[in-house]
PDB file of N, CA and C in Angstrom:
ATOM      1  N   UNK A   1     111.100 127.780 101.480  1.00  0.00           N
ATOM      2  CA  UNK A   1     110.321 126.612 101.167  1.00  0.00           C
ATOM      3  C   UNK A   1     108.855 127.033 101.037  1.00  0.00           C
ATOM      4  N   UNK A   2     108.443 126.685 100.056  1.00  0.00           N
ATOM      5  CA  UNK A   2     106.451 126.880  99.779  1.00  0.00           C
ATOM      6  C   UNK A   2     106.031 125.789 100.397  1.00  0.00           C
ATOM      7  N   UNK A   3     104.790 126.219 100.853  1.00  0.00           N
ATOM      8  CA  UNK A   3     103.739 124.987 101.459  1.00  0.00           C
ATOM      9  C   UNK A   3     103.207 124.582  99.591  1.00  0.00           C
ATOM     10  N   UNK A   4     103.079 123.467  99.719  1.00  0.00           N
ATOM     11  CA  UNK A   4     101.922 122.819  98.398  1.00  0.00           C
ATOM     12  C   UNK A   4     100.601 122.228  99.734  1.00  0.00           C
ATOM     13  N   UNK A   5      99.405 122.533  98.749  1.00  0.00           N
ATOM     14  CA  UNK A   5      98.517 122.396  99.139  1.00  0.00           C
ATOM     15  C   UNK A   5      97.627 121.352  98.408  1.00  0.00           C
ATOM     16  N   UNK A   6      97.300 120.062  98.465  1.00  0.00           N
ATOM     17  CA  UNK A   6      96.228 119.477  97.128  1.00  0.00           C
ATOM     18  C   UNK A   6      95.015 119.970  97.742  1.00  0.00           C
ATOM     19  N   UNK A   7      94.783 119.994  96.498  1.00  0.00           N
ATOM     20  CA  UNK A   7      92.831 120.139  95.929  1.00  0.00           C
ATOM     21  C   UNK A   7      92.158 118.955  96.453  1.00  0.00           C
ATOM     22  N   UNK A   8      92.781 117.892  96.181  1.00  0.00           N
ATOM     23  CA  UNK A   8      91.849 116.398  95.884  1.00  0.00           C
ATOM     24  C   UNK A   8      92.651 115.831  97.690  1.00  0.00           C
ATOM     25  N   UNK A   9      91.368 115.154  98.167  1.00  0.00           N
ATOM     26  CA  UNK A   9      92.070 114.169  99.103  1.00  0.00           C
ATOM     27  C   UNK A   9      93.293 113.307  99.337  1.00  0.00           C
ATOM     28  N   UNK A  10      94.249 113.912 100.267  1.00  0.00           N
ATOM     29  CA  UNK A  10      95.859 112.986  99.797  1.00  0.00           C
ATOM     30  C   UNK A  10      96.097 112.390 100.799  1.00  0.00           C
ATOM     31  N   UNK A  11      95.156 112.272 101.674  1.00  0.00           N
ATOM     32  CA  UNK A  11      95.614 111.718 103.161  1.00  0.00           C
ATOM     33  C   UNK A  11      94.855 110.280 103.605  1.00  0.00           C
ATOM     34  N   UNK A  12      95.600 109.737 104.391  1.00  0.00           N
ATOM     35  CA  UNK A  12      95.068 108.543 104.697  1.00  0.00           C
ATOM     36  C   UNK A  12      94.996 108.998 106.086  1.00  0.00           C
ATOM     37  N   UNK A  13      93.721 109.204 106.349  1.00  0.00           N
ATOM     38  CA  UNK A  13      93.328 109.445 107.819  1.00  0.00           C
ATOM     39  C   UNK A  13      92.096 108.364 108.698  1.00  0.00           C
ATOM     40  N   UNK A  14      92.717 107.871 109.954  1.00  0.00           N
ATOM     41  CA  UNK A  14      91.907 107.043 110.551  1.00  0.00           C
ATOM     42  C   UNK A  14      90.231 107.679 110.760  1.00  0.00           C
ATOM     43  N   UNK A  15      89.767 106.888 111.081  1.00  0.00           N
ATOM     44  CA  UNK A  15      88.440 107.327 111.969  1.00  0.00           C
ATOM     45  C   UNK A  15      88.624 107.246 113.510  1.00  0.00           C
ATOM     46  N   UNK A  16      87.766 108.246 113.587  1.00  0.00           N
ATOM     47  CA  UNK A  16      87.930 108.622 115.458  1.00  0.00           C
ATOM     48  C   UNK A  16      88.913 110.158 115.294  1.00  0.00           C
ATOM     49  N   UNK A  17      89.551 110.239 116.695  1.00  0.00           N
ATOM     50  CA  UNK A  17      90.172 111.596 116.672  1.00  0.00           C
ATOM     51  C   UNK A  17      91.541 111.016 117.580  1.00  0.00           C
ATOM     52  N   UNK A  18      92.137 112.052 117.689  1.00  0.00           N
ATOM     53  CA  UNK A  18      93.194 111.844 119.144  1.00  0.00           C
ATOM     54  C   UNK A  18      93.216 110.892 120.349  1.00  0.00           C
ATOM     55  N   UNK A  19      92.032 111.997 120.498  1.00  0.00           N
ATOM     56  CA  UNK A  19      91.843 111.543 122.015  1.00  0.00           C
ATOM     57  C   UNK A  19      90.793 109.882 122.009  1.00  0.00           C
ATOM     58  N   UNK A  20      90.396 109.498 120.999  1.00  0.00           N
ATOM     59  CA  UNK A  20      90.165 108.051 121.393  1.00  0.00           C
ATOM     60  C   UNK A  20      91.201 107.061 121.615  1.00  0.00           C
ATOM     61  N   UNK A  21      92.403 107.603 120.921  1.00  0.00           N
ATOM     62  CA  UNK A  21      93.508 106.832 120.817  1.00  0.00           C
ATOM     63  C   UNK A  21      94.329 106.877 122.284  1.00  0.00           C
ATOM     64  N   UNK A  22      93.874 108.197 123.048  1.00  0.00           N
ATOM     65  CA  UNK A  22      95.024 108.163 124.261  1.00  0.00           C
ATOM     66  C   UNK A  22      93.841 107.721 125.293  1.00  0.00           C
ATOM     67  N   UNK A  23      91.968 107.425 125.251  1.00  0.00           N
ATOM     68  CA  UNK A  23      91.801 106.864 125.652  1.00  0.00           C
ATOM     69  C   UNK A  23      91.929 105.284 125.936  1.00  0.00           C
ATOM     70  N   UNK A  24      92.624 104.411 124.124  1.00  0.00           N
ATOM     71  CA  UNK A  24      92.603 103.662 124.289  1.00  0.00           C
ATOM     72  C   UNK A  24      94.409 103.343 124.613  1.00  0.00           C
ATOM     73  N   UNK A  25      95.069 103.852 124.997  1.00  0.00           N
ATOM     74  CA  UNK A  25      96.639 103.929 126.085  1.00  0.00           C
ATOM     75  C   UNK A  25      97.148 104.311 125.334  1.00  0.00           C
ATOM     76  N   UNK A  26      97.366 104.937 123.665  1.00  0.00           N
ATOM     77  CA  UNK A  26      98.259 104.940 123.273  1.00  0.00           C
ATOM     78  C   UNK A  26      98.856 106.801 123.741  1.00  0.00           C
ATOM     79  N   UNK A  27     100.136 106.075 123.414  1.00  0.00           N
ATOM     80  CA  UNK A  27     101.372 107.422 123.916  1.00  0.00           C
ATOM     81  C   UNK A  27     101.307 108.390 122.618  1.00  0.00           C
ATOM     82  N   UNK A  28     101.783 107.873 121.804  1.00  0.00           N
ATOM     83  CA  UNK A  28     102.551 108.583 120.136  1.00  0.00           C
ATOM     84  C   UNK A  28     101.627 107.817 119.040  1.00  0.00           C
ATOM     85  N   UNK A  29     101.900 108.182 117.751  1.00  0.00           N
ATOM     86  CA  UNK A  29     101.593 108.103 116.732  1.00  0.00           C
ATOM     87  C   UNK A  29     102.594 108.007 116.045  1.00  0.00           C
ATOM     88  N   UNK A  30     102.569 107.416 114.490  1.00  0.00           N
ATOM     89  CA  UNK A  30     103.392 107.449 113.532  1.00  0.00           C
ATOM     90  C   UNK A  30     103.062 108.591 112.502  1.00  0.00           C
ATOM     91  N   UNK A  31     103.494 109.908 112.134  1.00  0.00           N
ATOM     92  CA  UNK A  31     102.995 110.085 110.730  1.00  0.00           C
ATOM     93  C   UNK A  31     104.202 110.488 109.792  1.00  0.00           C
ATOM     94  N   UNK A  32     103.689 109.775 108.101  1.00  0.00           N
ATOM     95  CA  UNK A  32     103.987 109.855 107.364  1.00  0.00           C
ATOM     96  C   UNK A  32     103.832 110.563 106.065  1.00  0.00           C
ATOM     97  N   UNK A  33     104.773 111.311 105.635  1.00  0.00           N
ATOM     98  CA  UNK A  33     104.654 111.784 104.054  1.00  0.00           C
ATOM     99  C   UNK A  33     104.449 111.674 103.381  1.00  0.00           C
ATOM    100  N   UNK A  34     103.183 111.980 102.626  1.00  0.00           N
ATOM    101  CA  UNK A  34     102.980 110.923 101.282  1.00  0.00           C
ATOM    102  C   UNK A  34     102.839 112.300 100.050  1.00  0.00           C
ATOM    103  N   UNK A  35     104.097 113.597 100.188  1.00  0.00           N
ATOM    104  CA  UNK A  35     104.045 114.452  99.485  1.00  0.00           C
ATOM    105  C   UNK A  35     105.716 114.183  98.941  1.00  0.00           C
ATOM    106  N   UNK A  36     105.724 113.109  98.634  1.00  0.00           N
ATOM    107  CA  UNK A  36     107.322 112.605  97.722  1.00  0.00           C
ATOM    108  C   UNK A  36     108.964 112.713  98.216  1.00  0.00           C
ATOM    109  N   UNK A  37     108.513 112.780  99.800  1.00  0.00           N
ATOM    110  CA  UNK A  37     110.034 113.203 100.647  1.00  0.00           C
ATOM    111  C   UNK A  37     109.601 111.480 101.553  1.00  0.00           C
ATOM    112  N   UNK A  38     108.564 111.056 101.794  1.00  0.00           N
ATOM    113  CA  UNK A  38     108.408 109.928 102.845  1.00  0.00           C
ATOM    114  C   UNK A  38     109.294 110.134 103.877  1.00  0.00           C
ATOM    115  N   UNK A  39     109.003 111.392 105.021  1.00  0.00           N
ATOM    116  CA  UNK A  39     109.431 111.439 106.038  1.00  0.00           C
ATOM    117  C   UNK A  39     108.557 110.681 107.340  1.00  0.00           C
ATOM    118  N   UNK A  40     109.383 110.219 108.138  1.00  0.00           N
ATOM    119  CA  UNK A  40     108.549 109.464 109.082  1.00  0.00           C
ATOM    120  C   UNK A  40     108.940 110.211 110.338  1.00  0.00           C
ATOM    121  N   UNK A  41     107.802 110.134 111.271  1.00  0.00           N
ATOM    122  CA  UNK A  41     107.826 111.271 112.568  1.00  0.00           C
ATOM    123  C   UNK A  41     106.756 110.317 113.374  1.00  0.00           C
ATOM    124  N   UNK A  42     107.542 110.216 114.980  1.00  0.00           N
ATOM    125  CA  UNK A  42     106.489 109.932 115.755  1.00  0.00           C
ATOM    126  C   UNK A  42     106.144 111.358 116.973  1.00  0.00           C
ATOM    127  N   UNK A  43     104.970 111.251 117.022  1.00  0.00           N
ATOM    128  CA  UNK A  43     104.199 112.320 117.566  1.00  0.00           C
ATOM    129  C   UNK A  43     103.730 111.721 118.604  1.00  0.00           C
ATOM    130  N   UNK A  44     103.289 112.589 119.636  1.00  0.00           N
ATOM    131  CA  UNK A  44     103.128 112.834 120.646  1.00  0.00           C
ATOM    132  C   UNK A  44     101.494 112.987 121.110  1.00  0.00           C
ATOM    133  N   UNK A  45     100.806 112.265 120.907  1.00  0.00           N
ATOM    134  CA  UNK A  45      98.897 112.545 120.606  1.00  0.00           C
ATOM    135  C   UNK A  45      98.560 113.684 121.541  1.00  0.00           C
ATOM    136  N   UNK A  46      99.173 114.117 123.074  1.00  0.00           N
ATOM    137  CA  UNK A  46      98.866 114.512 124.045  1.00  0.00           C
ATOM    138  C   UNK A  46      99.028 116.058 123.205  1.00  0.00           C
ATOM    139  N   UNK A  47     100.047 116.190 122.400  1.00  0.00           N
ATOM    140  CA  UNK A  47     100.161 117.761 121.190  1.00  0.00           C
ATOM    141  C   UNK A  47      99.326 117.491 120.597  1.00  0.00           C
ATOM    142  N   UNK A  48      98.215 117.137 119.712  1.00  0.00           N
ATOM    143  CA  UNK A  48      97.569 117.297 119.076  1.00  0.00           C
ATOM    144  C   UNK A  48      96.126 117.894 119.425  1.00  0.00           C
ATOM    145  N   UNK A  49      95.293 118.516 118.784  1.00  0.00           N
ATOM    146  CA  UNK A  49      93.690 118.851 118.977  1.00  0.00           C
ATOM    147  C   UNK A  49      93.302 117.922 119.377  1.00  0.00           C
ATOM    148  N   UNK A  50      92.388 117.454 120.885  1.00  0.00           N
ATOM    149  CA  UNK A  50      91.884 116.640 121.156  1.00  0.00           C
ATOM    150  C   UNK A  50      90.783 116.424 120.488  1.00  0.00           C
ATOM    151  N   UNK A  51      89.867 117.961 120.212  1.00  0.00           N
ATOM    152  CA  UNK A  51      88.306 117.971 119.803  1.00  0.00           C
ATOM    153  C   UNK A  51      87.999 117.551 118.502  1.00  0.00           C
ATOM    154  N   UNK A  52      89.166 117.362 117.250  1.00  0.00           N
ATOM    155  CA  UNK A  52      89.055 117.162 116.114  1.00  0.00           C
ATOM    156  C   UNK A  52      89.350 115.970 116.128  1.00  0.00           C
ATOM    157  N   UNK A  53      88.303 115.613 114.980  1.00  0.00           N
ATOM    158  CA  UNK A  53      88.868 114.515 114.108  1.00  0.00           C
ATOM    159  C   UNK A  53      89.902 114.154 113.233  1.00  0.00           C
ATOM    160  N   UNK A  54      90.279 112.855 113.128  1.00  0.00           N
ATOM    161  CA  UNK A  54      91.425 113.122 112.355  1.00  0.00           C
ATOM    162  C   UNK A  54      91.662 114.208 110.992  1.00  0.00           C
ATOM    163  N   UNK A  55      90.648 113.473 110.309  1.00  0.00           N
ATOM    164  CA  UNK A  55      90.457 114.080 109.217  1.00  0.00           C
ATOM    165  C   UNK A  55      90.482 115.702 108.991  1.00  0.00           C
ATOM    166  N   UNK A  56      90.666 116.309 110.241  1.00  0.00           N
ATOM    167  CA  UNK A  56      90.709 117.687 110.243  1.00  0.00           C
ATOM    168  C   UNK A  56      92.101 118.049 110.642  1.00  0.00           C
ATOM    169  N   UNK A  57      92.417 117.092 111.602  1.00  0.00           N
ATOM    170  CA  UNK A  57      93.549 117.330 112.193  1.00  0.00           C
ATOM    171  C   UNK A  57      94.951 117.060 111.285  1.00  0.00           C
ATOM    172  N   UNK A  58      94.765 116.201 110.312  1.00  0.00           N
ATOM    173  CA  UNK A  58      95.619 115.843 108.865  1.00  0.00           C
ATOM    174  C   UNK A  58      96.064 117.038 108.212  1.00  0.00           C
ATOM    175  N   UNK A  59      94.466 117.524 108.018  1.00  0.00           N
ATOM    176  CA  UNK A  59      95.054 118.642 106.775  1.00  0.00           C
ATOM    177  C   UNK A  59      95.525 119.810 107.547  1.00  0.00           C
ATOM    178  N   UNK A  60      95.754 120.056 108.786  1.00  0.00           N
ATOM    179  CA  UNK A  60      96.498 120.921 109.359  1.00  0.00           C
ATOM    180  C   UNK A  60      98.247 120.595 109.530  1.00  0.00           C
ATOM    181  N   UNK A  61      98.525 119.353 109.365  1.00  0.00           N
ATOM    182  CA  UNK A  61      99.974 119.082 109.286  1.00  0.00           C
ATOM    183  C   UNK A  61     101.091 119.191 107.728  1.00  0.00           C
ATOM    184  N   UNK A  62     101.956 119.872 108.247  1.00  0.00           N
ATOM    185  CA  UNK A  62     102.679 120.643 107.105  1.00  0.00           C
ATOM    186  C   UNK A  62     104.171 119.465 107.066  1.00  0.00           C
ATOM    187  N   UNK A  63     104.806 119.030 106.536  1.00  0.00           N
ATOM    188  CA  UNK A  63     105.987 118.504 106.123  1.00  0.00           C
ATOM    189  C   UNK A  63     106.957 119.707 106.217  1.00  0.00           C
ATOM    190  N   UNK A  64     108.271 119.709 107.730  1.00  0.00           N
ATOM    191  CA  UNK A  64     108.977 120.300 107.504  1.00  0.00           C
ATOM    192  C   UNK A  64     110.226 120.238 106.089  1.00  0.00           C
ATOM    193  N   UNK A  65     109.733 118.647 105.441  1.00  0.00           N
ATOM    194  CA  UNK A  65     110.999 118.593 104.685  1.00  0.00           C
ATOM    195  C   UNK A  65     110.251 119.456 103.051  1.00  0.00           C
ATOM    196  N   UNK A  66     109.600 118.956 102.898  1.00  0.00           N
ATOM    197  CA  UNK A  66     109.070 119.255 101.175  1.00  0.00           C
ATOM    198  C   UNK A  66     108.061 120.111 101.431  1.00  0.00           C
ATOM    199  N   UNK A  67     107.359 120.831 102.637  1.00  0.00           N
ATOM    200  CA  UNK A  67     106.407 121.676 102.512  1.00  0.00           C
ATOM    201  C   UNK A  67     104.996 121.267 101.892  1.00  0.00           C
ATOM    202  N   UNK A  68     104.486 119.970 102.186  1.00  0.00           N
ATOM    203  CA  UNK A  68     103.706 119.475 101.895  1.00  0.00           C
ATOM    204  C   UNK A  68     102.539 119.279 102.917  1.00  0.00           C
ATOM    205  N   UNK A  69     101.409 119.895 102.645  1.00  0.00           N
ATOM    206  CA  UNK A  69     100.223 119.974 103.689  1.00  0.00           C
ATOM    207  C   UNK A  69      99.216 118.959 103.685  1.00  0.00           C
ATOM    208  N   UNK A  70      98.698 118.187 104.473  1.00  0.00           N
ATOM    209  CA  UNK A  70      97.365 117.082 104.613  1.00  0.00           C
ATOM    210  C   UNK A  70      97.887 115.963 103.877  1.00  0.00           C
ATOM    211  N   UNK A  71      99.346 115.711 102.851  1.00  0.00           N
ATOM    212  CA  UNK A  71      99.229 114.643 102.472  1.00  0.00           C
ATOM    213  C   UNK A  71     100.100 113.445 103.022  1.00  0.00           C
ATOM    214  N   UNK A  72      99.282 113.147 104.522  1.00  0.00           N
ATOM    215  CA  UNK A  72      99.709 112.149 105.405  1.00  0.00           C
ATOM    216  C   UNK A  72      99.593 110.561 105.539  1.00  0.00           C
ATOM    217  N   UNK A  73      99.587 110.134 106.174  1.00  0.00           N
ATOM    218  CA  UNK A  73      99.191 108.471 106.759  1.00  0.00           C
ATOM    219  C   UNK A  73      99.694 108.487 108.191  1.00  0.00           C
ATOM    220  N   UNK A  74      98.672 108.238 109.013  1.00  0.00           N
ATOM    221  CA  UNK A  74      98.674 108.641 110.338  1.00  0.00           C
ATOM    222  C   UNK A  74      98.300 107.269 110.895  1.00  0.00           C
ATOM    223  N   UNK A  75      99.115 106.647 111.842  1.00  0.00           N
ATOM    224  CA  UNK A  75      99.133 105.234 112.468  1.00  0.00           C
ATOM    225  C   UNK A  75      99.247 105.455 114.020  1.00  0.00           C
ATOM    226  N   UNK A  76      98.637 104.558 114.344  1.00  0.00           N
ATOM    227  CA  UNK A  76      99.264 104.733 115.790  1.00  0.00           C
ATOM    228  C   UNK A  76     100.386 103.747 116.416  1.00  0.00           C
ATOM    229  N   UNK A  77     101.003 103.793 117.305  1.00  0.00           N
ATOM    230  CA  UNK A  77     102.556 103.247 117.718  1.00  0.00           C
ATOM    231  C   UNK A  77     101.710 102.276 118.643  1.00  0.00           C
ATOM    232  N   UNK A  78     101.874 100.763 118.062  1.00  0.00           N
ATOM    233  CA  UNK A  78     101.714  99.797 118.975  1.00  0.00           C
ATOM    234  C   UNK A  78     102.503  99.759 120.325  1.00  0.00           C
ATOM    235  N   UNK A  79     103.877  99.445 119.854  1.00  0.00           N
ATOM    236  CA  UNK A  79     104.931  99.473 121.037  1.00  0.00           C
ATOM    237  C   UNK A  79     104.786 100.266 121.965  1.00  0.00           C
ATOM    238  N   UNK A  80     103.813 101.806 121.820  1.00  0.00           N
ATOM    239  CA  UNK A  80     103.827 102.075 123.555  1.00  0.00           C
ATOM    240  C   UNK A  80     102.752 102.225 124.104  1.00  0.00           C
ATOM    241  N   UNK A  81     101.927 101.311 123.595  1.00  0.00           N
ATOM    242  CA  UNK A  81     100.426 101.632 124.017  1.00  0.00           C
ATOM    243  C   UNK A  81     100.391 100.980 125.621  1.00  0.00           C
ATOM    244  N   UNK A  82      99.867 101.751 126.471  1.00  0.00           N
ATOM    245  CA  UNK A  82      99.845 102.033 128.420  1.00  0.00           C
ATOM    246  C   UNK A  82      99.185 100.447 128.773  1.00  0.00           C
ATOM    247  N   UNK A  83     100.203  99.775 129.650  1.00  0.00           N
ATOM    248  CA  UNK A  83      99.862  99.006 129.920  1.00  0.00           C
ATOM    249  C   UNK A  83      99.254  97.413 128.942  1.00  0.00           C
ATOM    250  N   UNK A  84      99.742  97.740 127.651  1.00  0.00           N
ATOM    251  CA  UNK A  84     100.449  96.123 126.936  1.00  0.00           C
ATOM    252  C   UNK A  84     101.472  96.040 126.606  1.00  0.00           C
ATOM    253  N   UNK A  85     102.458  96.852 126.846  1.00  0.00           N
ATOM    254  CA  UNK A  85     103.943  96.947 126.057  1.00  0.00           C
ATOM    255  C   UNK A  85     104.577  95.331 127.176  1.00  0.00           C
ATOM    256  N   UNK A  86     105.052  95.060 126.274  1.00  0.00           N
ATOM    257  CA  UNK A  86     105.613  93.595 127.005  1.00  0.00           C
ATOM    258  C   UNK A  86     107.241  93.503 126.557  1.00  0.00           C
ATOM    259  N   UNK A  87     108.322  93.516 127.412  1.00  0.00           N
ATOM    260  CA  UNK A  87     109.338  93.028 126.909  1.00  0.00           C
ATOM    261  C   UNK A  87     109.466  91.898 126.079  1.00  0.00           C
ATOM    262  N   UNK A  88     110.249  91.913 125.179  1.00  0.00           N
ATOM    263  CA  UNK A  88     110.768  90.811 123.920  1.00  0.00           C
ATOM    264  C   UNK A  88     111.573  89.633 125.309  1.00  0.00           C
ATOM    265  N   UNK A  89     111.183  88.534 124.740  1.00  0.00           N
ATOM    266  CA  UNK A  89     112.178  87.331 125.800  1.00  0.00           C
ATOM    267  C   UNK A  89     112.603  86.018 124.860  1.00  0.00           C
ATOM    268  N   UNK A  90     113.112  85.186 125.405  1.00  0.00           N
ATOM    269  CA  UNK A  90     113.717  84.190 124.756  1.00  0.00           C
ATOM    270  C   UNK A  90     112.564  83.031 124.078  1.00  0.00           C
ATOM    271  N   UNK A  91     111.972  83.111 124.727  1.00  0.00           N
ATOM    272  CA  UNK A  91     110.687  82.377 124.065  1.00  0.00           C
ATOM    273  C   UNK A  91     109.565  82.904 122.846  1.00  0.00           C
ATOM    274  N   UNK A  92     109.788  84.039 122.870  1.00  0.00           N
ATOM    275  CA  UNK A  92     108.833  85.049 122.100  1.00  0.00           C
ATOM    276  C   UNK A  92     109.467  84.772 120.726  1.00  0.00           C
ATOM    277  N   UNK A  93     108.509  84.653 119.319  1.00  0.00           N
ATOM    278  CA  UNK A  93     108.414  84.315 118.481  1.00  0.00           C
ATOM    279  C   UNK A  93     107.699  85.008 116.991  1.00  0.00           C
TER     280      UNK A  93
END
């Protein structure tokens, strides 16, 4: 498998870095493929470069499926963010 590399910006990367995100509780992340396989992966923020920004930290991620480098969309995982995760109940809507 070849890595592809773009020239031009392919990533949808937040502002801030990692570690604002596990200051603000979150556990994982979502990221996504946007190099024509749309693989979805949740990650682990506590693995990632704390000191970088996203935007740096993007174009270091490679697509094990299509070999596709930086061209991501990086979200973070509501559902396990520390201390709001709330069970679903009968009233909830």
């Amino acid at each position: 498998m070849r890595r592809r590399r773009y020239t031009k910006w392919s990533g949808h990367y937040p502002p801030g870095s990692p570690s604002d995100w596990v200051a603000d509780g979150h556990v994982t992340c979502n990221i996504q493929c946007h190099g024509g396989c749309g693989r979805r992966v949740d990650f682990r923020l506590k693995a990632l470069p704390q000191d970088r920004p996203w935007s740096r930290v993007g174009w270091c991620l490679v697509c094990t499926v299509c070999g596709t480098a930086g061209a991501v969309n990086i979200v973070p995982n509501w559902h396990d963010r520390i201390g709001y995760a709330a069970p679903f109940s009968k009233g909830w809507r």
